[in-house]
Each structure stands twice: as C-alpha cells, then as structure tokens.
PDB file of N, CA and C in Angstrom:
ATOM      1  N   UNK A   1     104.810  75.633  23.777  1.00  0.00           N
ATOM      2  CA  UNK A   1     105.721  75.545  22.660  1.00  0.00           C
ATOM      3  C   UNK A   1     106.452  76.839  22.420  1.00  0.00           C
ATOM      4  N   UNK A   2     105.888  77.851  23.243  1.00  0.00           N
ATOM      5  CA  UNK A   2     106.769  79.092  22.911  1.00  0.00           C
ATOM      6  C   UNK A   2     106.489  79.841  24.284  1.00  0.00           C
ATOM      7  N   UNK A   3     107.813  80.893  24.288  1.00  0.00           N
ATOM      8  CA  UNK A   3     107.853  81.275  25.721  1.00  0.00           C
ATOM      9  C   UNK A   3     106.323  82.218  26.424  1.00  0.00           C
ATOM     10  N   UNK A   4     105.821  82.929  24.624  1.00  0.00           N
ATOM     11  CA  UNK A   4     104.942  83.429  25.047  1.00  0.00           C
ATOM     12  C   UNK A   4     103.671  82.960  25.462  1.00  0.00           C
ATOM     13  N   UNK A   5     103.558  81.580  24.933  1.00  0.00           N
ATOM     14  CA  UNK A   5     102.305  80.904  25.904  1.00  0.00           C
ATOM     15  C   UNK A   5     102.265  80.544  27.182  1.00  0.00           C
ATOM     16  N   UNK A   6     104.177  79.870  27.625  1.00  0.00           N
ATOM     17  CA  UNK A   6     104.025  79.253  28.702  1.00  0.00           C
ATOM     18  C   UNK A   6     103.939  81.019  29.738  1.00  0.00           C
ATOM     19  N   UNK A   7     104.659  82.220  29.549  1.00  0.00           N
ATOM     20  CA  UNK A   7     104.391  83.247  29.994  1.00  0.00           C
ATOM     21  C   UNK A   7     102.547  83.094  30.696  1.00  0.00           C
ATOM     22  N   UNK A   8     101.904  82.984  29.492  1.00  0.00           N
ATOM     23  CA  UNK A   8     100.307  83.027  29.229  1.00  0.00           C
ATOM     24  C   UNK A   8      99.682  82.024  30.228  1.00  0.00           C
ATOM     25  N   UNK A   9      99.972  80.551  30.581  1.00  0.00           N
ATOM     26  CA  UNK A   9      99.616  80.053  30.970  1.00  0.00           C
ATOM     27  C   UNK A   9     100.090  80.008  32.318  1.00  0.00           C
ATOM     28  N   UNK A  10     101.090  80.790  33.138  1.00  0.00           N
ATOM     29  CA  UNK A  10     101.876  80.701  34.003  1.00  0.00           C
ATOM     30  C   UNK A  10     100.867  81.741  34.831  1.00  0.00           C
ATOM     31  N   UNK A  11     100.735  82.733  34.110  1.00  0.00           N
ATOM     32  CA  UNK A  11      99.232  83.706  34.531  1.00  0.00           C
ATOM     33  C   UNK A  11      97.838  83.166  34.669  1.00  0.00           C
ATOM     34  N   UNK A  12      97.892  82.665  33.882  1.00  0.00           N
ATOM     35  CA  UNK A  12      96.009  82.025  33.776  1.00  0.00           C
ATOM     36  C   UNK A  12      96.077  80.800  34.403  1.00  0.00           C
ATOM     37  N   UNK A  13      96.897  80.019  35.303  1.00  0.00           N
ATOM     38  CA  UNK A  13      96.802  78.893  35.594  1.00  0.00           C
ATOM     39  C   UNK A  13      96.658  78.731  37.159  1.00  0.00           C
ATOM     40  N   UNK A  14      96.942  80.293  37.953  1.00  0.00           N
ATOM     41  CA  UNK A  14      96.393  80.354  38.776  1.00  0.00           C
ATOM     42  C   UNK A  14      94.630  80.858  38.875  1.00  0.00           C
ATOM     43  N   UNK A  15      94.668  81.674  38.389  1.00  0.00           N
ATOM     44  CA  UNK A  15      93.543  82.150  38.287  1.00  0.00           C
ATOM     45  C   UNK A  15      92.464  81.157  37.344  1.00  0.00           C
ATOM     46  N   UNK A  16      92.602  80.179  36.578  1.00  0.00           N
ATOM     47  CA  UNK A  16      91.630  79.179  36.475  1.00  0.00           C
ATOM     48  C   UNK A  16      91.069  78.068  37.235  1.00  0.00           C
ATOM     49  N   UNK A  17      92.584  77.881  38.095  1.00  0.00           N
ATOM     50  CA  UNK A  17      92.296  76.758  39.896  1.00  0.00           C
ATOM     51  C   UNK A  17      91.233  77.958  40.697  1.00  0.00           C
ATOM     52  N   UNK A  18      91.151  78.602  40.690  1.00  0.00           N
ATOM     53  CA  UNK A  18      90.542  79.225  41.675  1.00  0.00           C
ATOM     54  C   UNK A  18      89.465  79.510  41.521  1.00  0.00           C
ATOM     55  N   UNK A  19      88.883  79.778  40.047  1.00  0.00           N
ATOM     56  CA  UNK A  19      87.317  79.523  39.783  1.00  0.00           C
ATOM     57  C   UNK A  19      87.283  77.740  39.419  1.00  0.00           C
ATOM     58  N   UNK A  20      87.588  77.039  38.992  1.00  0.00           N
ATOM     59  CA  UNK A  20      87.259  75.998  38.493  1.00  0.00           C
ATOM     60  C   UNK A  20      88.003  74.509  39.670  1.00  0.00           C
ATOM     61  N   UNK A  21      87.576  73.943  39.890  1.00  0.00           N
ATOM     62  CA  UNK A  21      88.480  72.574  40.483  1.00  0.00           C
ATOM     63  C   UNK A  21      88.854  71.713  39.557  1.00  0.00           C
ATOM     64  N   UNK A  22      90.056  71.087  40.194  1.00  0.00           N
ATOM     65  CA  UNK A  22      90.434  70.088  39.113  1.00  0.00           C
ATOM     66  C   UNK A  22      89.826  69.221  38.185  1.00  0.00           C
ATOM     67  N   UNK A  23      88.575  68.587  38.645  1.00  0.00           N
ATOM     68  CA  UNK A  23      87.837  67.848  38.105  1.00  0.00           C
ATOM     69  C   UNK A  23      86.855  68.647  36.480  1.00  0.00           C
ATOM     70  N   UNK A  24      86.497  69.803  37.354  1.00  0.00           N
ATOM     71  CA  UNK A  24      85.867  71.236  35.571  1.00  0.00           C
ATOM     72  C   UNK A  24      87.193  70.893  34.723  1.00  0.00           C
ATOM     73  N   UNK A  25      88.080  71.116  35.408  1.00  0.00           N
ATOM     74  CA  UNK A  25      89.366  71.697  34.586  1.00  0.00           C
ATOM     75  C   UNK A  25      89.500  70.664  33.725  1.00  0.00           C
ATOM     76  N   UNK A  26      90.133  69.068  34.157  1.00  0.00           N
ATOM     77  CA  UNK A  26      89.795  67.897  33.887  1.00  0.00           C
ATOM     78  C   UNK A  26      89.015  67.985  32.620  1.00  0.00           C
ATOM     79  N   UNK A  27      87.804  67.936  33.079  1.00  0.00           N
ATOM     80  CA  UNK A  27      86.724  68.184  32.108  1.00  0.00           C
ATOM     81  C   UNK A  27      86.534  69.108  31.250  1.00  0.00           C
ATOM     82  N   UNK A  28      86.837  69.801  31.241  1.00  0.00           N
ATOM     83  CA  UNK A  28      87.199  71.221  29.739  1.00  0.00           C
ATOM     84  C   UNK A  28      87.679  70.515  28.900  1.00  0.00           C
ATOM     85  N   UNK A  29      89.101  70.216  29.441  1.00  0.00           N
ATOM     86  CA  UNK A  29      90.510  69.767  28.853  1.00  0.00           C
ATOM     87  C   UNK A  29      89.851  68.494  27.912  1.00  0.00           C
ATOM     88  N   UNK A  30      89.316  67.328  28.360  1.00  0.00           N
ATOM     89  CA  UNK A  30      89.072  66.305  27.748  1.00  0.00           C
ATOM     90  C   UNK A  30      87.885  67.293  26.562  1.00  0.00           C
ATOM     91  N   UNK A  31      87.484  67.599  26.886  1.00  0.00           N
ATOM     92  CA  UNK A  31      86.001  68.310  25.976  1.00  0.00           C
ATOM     93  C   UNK A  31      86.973  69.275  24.722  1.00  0.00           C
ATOM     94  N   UNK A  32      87.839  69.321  24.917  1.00  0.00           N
ATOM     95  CA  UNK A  32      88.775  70.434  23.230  1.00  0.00           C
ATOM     96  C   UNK A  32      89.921  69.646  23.565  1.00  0.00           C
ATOM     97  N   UNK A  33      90.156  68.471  23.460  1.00  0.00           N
ATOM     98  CA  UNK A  33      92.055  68.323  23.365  1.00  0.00           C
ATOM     99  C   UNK A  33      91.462  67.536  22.002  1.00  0.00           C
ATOM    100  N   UNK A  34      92.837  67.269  21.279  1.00  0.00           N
ATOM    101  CA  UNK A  34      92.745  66.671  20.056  1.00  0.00           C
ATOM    102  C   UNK A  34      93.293  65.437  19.977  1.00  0.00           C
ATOM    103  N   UNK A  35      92.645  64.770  19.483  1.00  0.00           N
ATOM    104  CA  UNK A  35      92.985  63.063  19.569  1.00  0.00           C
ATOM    105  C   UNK A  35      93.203  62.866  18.376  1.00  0.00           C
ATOM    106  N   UNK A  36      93.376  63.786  16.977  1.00  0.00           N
ATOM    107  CA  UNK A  36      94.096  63.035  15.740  1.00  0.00           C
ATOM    108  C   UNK A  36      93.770  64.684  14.591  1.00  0.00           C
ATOM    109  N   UNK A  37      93.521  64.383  13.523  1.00  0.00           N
ATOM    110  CA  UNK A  37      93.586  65.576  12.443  1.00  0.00           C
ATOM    111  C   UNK A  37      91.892  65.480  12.684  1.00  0.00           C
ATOM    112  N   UNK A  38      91.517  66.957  13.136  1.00  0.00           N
ATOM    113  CA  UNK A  38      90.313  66.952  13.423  1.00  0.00           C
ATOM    114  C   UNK A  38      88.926  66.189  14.395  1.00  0.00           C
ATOM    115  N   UNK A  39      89.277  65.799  14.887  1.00  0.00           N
ATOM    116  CA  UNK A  39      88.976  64.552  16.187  1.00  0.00           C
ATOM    117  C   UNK A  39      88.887  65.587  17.378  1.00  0.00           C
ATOM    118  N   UNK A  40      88.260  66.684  17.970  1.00  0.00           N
ATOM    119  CA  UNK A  40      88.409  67.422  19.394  1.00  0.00           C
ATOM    120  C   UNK A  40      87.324  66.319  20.453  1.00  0.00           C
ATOM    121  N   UNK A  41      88.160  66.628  21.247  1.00  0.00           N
ATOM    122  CA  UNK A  41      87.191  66.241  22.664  1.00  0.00           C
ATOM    123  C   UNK A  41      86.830  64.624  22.792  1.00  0.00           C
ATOM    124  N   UNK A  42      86.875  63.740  23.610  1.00  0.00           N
ATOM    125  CA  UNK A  42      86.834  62.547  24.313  1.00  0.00           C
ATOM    126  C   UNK A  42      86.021  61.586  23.505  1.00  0.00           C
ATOM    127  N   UNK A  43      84.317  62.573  23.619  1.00  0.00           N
ATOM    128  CA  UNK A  43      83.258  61.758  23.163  1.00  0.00           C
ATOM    129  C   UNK A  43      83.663  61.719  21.224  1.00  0.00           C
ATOM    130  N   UNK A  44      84.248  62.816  20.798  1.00  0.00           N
ATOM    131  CA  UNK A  44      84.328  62.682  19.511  1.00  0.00           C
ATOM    132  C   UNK A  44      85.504  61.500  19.087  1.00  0.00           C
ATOM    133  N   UNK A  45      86.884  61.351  19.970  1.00  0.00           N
ATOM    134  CA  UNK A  45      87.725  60.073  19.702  1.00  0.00           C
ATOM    135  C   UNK A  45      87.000  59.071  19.731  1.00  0.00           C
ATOM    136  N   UNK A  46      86.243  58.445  21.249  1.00  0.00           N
ATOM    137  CA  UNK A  46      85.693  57.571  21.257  1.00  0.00           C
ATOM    138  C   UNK A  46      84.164  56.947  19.902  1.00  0.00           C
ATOM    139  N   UNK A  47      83.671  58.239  19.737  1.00  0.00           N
ATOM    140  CA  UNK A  47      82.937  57.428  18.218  1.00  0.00           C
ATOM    141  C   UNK A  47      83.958  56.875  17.372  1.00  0.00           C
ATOM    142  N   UNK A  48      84.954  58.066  16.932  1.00  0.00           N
ATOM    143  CA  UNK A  48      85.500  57.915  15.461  1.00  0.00           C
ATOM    144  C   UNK A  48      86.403  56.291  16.257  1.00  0.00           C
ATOM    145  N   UNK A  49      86.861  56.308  17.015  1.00  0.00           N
ATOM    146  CA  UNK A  49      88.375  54.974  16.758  1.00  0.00           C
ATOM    147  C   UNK A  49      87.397  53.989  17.656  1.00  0.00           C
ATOM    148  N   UNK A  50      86.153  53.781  18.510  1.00  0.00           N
ATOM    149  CA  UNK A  50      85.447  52.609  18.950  1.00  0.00           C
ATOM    150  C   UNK A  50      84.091  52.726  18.505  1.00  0.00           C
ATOM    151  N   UNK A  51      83.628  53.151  18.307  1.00  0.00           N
ATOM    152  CA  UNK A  51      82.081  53.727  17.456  1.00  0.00           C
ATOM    153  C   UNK A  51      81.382  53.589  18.859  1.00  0.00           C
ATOM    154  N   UNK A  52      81.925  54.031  20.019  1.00  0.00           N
ATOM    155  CA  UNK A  52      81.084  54.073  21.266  1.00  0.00           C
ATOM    156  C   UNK A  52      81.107  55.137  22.019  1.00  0.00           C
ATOM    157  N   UNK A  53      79.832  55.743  22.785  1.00  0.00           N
ATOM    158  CA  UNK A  53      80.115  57.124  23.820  1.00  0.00           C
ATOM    159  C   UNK A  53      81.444  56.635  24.599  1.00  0.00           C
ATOM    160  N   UNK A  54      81.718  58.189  24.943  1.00  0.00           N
ATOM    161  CA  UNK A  54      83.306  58.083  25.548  1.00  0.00           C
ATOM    162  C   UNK A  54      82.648  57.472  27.373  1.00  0.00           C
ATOM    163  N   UNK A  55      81.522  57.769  27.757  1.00  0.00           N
ATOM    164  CA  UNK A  55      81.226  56.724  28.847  1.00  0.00           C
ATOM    165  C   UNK A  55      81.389  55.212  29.240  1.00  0.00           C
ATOM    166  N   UNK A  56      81.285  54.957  27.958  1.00  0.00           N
ATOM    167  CA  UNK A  56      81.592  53.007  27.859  1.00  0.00           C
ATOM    168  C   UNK A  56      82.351  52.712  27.344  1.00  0.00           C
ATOM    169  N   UNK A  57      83.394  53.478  27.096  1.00  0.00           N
ATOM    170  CA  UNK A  57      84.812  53.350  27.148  1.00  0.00           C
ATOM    171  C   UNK A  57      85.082  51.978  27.887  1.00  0.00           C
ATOM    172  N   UNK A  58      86.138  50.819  27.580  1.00  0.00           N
ATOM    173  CA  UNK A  58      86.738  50.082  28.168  1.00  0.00           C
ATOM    174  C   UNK A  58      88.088  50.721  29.004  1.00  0.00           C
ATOM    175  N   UNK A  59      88.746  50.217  30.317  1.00  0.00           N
ATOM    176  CA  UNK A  59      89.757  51.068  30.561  1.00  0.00           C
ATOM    177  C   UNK A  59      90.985  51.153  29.468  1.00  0.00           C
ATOM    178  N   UNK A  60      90.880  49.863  28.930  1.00  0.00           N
ATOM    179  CA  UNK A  60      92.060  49.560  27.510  1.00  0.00           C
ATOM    180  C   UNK A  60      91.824  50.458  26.502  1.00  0.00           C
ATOM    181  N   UNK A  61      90.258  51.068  26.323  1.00  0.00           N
ATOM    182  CA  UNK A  61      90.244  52.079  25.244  1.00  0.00           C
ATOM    183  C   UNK A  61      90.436  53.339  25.419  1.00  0.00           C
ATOM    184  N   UNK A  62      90.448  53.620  27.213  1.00  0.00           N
ATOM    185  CA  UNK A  62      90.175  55.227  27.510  1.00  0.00           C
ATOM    186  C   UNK A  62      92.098  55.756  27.495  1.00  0.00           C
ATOM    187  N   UNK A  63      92.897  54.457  28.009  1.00  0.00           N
ATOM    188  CA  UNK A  63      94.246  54.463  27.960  1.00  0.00           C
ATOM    189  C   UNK A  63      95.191  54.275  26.527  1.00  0.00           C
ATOM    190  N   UNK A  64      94.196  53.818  25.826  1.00  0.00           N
ATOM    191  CA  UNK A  64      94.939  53.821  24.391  1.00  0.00           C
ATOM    192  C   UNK A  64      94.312  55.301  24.172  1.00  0.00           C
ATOM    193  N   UNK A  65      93.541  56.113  24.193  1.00  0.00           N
ATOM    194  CA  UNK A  65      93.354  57.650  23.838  1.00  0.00           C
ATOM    195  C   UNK A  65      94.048  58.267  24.726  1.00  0.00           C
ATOM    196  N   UNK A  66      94.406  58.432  25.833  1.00  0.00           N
ATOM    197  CA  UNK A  66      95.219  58.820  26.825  1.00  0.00           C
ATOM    198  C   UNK A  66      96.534  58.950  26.458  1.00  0.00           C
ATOM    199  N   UNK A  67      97.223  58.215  25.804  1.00  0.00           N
ATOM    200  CA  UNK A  67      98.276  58.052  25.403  1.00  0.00           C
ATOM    201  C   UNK A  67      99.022  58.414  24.078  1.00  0.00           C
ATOM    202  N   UNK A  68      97.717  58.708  23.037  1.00  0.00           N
ATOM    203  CA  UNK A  68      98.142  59.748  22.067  1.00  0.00           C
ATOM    204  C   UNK A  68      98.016  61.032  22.245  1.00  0.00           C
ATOM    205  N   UNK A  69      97.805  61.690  23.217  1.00  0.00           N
ATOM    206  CA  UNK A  69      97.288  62.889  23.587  1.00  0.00           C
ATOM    207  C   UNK A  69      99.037  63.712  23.619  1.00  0.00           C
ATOM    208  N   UNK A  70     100.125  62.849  23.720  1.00  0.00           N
ATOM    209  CA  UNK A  70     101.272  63.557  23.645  1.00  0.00           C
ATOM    210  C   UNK A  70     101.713  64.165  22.703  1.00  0.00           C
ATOM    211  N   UNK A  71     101.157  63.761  20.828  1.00  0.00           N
ATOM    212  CA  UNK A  71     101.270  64.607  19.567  1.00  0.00           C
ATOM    213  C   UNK A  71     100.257  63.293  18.861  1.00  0.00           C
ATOM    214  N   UNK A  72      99.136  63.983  19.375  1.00  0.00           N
ATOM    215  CA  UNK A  72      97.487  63.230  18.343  1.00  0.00           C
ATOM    216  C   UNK A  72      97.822  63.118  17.193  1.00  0.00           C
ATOM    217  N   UNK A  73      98.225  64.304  16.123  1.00  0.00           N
ATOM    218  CA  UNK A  73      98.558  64.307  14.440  1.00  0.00           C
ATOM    219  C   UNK A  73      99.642  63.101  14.147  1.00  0.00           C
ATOM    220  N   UNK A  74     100.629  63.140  14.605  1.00  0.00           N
ATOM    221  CA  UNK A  74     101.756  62.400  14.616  1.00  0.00           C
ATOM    222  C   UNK A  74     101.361  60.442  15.577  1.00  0.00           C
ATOM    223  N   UNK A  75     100.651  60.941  16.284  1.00  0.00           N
ATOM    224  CA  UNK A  75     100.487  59.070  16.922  1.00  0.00           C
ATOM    225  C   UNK A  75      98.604  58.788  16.738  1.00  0.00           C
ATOM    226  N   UNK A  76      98.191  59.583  15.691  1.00  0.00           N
ATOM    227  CA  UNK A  76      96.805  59.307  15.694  1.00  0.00           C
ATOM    228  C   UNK A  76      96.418  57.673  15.771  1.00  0.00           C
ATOM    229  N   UNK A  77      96.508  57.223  16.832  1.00  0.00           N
ATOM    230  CA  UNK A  77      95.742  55.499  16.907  1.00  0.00           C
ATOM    231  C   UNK A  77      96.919  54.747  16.155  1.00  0.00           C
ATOM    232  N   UNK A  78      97.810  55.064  16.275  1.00  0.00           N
ATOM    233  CA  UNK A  78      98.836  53.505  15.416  1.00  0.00           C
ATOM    234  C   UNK A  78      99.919  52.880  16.845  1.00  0.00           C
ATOM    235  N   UNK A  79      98.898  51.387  16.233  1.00  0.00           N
ATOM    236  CA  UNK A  79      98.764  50.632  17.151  1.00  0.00           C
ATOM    237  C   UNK A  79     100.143  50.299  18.201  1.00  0.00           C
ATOM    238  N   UNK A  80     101.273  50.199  16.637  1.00  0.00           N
ATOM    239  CA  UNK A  80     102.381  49.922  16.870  1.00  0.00           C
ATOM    240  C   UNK A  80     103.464  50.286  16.981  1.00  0.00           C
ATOM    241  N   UNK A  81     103.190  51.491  17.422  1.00  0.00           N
ATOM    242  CA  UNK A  81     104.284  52.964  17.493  1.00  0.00           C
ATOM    243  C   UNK A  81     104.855  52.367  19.052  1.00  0.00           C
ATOM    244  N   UNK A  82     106.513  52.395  19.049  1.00  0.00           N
ATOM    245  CA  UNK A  82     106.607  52.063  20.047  1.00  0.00           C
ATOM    246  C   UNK A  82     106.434  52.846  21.494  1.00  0.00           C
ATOM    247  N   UNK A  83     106.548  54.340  21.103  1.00  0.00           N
ATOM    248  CA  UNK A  83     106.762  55.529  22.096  1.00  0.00           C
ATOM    249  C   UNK A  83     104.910  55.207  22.582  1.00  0.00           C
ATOM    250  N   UNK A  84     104.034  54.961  21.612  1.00  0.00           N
ATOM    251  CA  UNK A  84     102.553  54.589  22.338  1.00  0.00           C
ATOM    252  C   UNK A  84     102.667  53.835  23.153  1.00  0.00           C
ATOM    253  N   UNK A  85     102.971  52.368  22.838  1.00  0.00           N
ATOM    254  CA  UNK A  85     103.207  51.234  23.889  1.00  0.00           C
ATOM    255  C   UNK A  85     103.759  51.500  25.131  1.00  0.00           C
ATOM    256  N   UNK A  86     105.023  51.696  24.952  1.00  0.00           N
ATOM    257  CA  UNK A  86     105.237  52.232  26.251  1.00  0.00           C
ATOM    258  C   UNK A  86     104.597  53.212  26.992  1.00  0.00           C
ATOM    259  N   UNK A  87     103.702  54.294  26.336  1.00  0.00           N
ATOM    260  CA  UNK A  87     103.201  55.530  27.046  1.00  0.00           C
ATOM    261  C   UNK A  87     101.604  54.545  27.352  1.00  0.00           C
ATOM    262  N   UNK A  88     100.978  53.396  26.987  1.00  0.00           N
ATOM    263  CA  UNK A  88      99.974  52.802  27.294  1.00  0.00           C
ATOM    264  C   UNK A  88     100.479  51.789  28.348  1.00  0.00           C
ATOM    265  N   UNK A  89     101.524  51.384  28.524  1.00  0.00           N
ATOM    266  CA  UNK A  89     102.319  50.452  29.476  1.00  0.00           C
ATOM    267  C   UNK A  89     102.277  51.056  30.832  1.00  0.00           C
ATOM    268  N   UNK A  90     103.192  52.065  30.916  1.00  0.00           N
ATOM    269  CA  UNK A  90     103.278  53.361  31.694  1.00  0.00           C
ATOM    270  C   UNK A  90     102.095  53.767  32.670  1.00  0.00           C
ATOM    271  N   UNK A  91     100.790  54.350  31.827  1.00  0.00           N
ATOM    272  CA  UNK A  91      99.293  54.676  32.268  1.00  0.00           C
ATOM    273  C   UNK A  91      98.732  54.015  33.065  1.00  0.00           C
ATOM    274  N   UNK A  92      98.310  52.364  32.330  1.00  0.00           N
ATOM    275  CA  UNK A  92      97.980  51.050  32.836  1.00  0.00           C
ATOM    276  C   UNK A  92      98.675  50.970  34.059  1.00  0.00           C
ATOM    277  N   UNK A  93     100.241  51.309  34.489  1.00  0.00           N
ATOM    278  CA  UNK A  93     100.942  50.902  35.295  1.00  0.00           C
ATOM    279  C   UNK A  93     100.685  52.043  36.570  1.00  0.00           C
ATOM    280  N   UNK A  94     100.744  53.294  35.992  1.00  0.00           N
ATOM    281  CA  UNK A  94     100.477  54.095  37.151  1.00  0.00           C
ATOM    282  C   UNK A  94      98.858  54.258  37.484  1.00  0.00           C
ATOM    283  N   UNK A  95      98.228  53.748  36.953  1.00  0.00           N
ATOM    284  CA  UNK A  95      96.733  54.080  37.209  1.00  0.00           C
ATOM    285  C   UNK A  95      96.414  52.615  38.025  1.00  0.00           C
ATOM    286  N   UNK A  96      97.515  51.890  38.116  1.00  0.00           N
ATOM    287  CA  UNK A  96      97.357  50.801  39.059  1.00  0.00           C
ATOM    288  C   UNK A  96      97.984  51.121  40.827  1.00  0.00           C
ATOM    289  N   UNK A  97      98.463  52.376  40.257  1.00  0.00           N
ATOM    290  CA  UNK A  97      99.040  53.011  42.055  1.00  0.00           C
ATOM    291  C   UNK A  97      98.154  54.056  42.557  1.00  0.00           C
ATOM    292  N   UNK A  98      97.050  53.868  42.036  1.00  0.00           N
ATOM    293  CA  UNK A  98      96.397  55.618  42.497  1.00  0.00           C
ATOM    294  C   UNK A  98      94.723  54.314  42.870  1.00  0.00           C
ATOM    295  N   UNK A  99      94.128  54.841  43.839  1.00  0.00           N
ATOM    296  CA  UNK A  99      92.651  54.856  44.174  1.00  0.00           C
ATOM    297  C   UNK A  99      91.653  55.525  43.461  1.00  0.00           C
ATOM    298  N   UNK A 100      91.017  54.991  42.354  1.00  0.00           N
ATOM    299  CA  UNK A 100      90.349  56.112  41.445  1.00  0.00           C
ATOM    300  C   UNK A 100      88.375  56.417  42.389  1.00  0.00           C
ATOM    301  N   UNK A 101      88.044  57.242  42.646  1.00  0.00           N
ATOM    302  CA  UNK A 101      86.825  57.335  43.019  1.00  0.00           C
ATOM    303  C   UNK A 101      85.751  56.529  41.996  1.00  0.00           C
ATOM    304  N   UNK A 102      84.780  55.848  42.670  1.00  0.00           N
ATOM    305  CA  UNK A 102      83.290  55.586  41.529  1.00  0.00           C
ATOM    306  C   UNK A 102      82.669  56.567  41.409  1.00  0.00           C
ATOM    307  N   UNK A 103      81.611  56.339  40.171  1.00  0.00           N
ATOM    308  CA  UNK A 103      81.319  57.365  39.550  1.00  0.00           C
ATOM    309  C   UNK A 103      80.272  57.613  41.217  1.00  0.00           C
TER     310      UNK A 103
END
C-alpha cells in the first residue's frame, strides 16, 4: 500500500524463498492473514464463520474464505457482495485447472 513496504518486501522476498519453501511460506501467511475485524489466521475464520477446524473445511468453505482475503474488513463473509461471487466463481474455476497434491 505504500512504496515503502513494497521497497520492504521487494528485499525480504528473496531472502524469505530461500530459508522457507513455498508451502512454510503458504503456511505462515494462512496462520496471520485476516479474514474480518479481528479474525487472524485460517483455523480462527474457520471456527468463527463454520464453527469447524480449518482441516474440515468443505472446498466451498475454504474458497468462500479465500476470497475475502482481498479486503477481510470491507467483504467480511457477505454472502452477496458481488466482487465475492465472482472472486469465489473465479477460485472454484481456477482450482479446477491445477492438480492439487493429497494430503
């Protein structure tokens, strides 16, 4: 959001691939991103908006959190925001072109 972070992150973004692989990184990221006003990290969305660990997640529920992740405060879980729909349309659609590994 400002030149001096992307500066910040333009530095630290090599040097975090190189200790960490995508998948840590992945995993940080889901563990502190914010899914609404006070809501951090995966397992904490998944209680508050399905009252379930973020493991048994349905794919319909892990892609409806996926998809507010573009401004959480502003699209916290409403259902009928159209910029969601389409960004849950979208997900569903490209996560149907990729080979995902089992656990």
């Amino acid at each position: 959001r400002s030149y001096f972070r992307k500066a910040q992150e333009i530095i630290l973004t090599p040097i975090v691939e190189a200790i960490w692989g995508k998948k840590r990184i992945l995993e940080i990221y889901l563990n502190i991103a914010e899914f609404g006003n006070g809501i951090f990290g995966a397992q904490a969305a998944a209680r508050y908006y399905f009252n379930k660990n973020a493991a048994n997640l349905s794919r319909a529920e892990a892609i409806r959190l996926a998809s507010i992740l573009i401004n959480p405060k502003k699209y916290q879980f409403v259902k009928s925001a159209p910029l969601i729909n389409r960004r849950v349309n979208r997900i569903s659609h490209d996560l149907n072109l990729v080979q995902i590994p089992q656990r």
